[in-house]
C-alpha atoms as a PDB file:
ATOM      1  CA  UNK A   1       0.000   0.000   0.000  1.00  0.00           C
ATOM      2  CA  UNK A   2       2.881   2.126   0.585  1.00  0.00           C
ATOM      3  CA  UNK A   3       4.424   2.343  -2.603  1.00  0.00           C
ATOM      4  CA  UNK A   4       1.119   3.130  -4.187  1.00  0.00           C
ATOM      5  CA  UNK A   5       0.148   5.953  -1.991  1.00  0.00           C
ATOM      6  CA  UNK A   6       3.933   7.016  -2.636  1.00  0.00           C
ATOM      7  CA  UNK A   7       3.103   6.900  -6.231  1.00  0.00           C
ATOM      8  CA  UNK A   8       0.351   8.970  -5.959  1.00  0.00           C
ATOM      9  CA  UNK A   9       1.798  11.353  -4.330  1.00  0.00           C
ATOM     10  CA  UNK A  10       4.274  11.789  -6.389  1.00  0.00           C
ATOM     11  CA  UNK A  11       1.914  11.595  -9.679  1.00  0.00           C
ATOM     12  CA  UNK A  12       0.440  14.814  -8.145  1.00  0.00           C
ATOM     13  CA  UNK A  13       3.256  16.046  -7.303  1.00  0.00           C
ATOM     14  CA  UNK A  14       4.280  16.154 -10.897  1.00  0.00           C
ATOM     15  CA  UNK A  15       0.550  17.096 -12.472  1.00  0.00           C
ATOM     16  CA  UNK A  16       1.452  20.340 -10.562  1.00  0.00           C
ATOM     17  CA  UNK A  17       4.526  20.511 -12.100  1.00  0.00           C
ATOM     18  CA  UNK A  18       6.316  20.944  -8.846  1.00  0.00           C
ATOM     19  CA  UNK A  19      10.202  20.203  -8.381  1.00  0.00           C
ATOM     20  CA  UNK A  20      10.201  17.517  -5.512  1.00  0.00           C
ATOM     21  CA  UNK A  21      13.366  16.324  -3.510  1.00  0.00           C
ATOM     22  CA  UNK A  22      12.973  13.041  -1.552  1.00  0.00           C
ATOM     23  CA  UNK A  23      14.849  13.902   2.096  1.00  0.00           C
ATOM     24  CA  UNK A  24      14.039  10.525   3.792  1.00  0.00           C
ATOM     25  CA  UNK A  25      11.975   7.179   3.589  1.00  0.00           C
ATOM     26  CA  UNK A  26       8.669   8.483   2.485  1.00  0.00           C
ATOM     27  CA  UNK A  27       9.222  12.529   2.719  1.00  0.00           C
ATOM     28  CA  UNK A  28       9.268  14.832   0.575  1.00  0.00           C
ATOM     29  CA  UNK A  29      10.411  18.419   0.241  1.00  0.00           C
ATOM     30  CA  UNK A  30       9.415  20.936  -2.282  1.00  0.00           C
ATOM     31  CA  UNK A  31       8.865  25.080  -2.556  1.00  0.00           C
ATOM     32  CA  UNK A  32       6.189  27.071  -3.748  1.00  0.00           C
ATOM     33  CA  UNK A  33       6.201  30.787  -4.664  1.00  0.00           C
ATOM     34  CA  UNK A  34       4.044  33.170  -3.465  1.00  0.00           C
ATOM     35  CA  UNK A  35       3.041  36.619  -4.521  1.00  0.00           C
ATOM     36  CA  UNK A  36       3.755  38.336  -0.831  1.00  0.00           C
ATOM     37  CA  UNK A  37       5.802  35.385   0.844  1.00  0.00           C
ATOM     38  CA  UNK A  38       8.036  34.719  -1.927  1.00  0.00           C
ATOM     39  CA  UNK A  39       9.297  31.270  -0.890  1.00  0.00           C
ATOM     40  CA  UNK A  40       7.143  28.556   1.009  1.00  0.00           C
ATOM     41  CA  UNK A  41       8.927  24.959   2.083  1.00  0.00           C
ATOM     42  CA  UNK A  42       6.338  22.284   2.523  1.00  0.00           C
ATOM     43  CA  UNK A  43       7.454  19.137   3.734  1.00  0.00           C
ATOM     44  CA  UNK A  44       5.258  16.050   3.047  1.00  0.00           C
ATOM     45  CA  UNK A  45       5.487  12.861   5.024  1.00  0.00           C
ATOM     46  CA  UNK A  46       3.332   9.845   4.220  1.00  0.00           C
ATOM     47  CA  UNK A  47       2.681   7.255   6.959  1.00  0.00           C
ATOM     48  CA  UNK A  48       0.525   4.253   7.534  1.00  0.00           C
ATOM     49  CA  UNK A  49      -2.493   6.282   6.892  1.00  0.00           C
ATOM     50  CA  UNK A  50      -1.802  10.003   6.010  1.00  0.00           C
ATOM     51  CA  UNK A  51       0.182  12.652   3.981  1.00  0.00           C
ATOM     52  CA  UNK A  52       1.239  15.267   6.555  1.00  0.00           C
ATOM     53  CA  UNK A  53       2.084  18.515   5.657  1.00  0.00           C
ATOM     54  CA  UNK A  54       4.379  21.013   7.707  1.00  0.00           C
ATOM     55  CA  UNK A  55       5.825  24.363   6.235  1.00  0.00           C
ATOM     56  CA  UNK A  56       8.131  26.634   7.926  1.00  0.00           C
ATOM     57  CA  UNK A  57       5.651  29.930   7.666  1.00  0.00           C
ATOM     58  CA  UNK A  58       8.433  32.731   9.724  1.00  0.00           C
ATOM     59  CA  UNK A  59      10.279  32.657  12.770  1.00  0.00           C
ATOM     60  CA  UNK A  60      10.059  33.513  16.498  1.00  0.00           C
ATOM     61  CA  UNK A  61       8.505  37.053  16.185  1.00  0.00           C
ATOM     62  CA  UNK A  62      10.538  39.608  17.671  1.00  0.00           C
ATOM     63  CA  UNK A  63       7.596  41.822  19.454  1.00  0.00           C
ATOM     64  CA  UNK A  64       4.171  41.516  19.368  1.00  0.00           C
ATOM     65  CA  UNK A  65       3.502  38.064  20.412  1.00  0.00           C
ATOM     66  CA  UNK A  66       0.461  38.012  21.562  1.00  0.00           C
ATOM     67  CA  UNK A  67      -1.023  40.353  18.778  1.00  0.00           C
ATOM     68  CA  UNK A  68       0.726  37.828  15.936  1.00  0.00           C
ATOM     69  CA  UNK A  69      -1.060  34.541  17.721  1.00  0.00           C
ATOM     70  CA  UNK A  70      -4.769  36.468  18.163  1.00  0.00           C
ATOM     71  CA  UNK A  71      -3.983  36.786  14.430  1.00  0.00           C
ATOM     72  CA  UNK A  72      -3.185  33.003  14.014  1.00  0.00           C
ATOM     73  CA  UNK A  73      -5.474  32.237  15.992  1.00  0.00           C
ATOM     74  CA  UNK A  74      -8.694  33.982  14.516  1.00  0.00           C
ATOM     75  CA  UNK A  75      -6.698  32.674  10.791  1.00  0.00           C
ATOM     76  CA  UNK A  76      -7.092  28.637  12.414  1.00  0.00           C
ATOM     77  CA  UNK A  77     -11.041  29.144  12.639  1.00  0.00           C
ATOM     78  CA  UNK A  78     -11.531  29.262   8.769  1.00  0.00           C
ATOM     79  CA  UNK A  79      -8.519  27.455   7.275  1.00  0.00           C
ATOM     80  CA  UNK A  80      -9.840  23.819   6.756  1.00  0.00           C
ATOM     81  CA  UNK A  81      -7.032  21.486   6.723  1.00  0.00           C
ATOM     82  CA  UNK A  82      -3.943  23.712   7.414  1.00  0.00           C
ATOM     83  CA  UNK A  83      -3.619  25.165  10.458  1.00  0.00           C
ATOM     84  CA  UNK A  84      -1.213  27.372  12.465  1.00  0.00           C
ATOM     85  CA  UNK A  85       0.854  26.302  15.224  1.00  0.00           C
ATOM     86  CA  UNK A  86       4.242  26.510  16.773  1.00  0.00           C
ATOM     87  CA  UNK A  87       7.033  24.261  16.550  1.00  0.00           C
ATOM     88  CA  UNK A  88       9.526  23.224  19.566  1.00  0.00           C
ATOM     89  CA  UNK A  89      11.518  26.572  19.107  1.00  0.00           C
ATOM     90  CA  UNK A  90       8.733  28.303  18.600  1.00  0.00           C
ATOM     91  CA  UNK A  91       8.743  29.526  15.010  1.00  0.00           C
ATOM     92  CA  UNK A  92       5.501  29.672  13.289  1.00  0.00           C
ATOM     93  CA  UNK A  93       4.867  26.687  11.077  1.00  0.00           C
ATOM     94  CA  UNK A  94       1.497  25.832   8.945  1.00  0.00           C
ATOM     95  CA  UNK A  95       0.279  22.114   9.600  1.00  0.00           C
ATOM     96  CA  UNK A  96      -1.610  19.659   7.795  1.00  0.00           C
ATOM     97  CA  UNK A  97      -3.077  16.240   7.328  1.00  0.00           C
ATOM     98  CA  UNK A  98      -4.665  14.753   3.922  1.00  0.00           C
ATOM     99  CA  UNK A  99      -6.221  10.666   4.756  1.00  0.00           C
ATOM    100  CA  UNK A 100      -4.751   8.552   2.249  1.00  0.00           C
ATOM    101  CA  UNK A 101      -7.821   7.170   1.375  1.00  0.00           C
ATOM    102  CA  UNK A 102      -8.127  10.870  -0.309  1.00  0.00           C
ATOM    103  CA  UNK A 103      -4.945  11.500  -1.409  1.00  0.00           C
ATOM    104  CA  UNK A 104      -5.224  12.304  -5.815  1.00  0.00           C
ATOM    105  CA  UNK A 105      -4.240  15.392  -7.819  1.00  0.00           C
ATOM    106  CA  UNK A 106      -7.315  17.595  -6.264  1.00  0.00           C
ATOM    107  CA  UNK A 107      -6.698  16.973  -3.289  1.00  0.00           C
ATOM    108  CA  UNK A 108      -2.847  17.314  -3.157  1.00  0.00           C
ATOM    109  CA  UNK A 109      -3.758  21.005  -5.144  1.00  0.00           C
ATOM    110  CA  UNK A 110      -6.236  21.727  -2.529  1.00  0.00           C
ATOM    111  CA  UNK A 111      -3.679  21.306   0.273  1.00  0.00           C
ATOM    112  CA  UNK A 112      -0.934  22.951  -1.598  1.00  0.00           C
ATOM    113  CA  UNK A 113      -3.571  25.753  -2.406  1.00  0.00           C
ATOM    114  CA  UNK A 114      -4.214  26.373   0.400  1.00  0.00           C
ATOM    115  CA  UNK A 115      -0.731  26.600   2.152  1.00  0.00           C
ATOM    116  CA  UNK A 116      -0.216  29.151  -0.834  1.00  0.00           C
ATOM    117  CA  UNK A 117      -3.380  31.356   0.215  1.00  0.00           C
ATOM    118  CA  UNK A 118      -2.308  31.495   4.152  1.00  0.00           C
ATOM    119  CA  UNK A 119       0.983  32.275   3.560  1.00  0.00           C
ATOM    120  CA  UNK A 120       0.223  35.392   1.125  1.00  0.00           C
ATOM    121  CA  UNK A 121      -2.874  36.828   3.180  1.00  0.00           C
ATOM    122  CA  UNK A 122      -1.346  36.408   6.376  1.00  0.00           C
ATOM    123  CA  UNK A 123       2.539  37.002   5.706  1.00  0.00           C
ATOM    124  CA  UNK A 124       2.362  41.141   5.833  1.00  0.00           C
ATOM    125  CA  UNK A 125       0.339  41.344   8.709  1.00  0.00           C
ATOM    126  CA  UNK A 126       2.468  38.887  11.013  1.00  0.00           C
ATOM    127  CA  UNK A 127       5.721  41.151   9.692  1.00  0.00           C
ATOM    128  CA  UNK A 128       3.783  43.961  10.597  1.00  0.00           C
ATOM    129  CA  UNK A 129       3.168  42.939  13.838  1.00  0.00           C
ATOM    130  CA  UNK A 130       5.950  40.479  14.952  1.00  0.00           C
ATOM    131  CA  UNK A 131       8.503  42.085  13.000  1.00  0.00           C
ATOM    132  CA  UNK A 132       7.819  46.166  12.977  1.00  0.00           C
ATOM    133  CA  UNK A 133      11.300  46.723  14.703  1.00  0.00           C
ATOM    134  CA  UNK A 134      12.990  45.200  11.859  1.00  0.00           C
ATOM    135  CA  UNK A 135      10.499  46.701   9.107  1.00  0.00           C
ATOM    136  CA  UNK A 136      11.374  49.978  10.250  1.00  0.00           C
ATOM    137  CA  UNK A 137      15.021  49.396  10.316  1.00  0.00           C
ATOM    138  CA  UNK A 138      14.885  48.083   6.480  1.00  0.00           C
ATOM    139  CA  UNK A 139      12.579  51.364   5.752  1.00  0.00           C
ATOM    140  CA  UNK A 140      15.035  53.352   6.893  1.00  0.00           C
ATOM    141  CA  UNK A 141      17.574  51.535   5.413  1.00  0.00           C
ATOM    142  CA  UNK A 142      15.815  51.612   1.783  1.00  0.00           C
ATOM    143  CA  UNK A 143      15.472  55.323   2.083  1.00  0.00           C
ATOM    144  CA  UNK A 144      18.843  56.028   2.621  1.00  0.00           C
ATOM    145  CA  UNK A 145      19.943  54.102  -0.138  1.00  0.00           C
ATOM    146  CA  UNK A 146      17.271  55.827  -2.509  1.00  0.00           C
ATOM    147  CA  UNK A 147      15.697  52.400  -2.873  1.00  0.00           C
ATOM    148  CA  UNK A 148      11.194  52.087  -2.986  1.00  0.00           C
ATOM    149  CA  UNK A 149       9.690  51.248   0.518  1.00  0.00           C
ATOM    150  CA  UNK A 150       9.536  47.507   1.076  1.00  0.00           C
ATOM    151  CA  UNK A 151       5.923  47.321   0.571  1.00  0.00           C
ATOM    152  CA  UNK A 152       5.337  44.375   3.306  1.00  0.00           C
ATOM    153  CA  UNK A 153       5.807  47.685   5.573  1.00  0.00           C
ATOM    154  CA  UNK A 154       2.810  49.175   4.077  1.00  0.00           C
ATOM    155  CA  UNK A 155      -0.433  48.565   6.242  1.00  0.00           C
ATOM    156  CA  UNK A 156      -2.116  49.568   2.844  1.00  0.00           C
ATOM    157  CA  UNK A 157      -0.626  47.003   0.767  1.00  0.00           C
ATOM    158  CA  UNK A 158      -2.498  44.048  -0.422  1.00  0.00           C
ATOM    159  CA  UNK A 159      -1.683  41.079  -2.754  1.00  0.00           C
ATOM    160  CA  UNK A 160      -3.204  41.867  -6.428  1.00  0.00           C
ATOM    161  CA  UNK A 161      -5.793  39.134  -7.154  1.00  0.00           C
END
């Protein structure tokens, strides 16, 4: 049963047209690109009876704690599958579980999906509020230098549809 729930996986993998790099028995490591959080690692294990999905979404936030988990938080009641959550050291992570027994192309795209969409409409907002030390640092940094704001620092700023 293993090798064909390994198989498709990886058929799904590859109707996505994803570059996939095995990094142990059964997992699977791979990036996707989004619009506002340009890179997104996704690991995939498969076990006895389900694909789960963890991806390293940004570290431990300098400031702002417990503004950045409200927003995590209030994000968990209306993402389905994926979920927020912490890891050991206490970087923010996304989380997810698919039952073999559904694992095809949809629903591999459907997870993937919707790693994708958290990331983006949540990614500005958590450096806004975990990170605004920093942010202002770079802004003032980018302004020296004659360089455009870094628009992640813009409250205003939204992804374009």
């Amino acid at each position: 049963m293993t090798d064909q729930n390994r198989r498709r996986l990886l058929d799904a993998l590859d109707a996505a047209d994803l570059e996939v790099s095995e990094v142990g028995e059964d997992r699977f490591m791979l990036m996707l690109s989004g619009e506002w959080k340009r890179t997104i690692p996704v690991l995939l294990d498969l076990d006895d009876r389900t694909l789960k999905l963890t991806s390293l979404f940004s570290g431990v936030p300098d400031e702002g704690h417990e503004q950045v988990y409200r927003l995590l938080l209030q994000r968990n009641q209306r993402s389905g599958p994926v979920h927020f959550a912490l890891d050991d050291e206490g970087e923010v992570i996304l989380t997810g579980t698919l039952p073999l027994a559904a694992l095809d192309e949809r629903a591999v795209d459907e997870l993937l999906g919707r790693v994708l969409e958290l990331s983006d409409e949540t990614f500005n907002a958590v450096l806004r509020l975990g990170f605004a030390g920093y942010l202002e640092a770079e802004q003032r940094w980018r302004a020296k230098a004659g360089l455009p704001p870094n628009p992640a620092g813009d409250p205003s700023a939204r992804p374009s549809p």
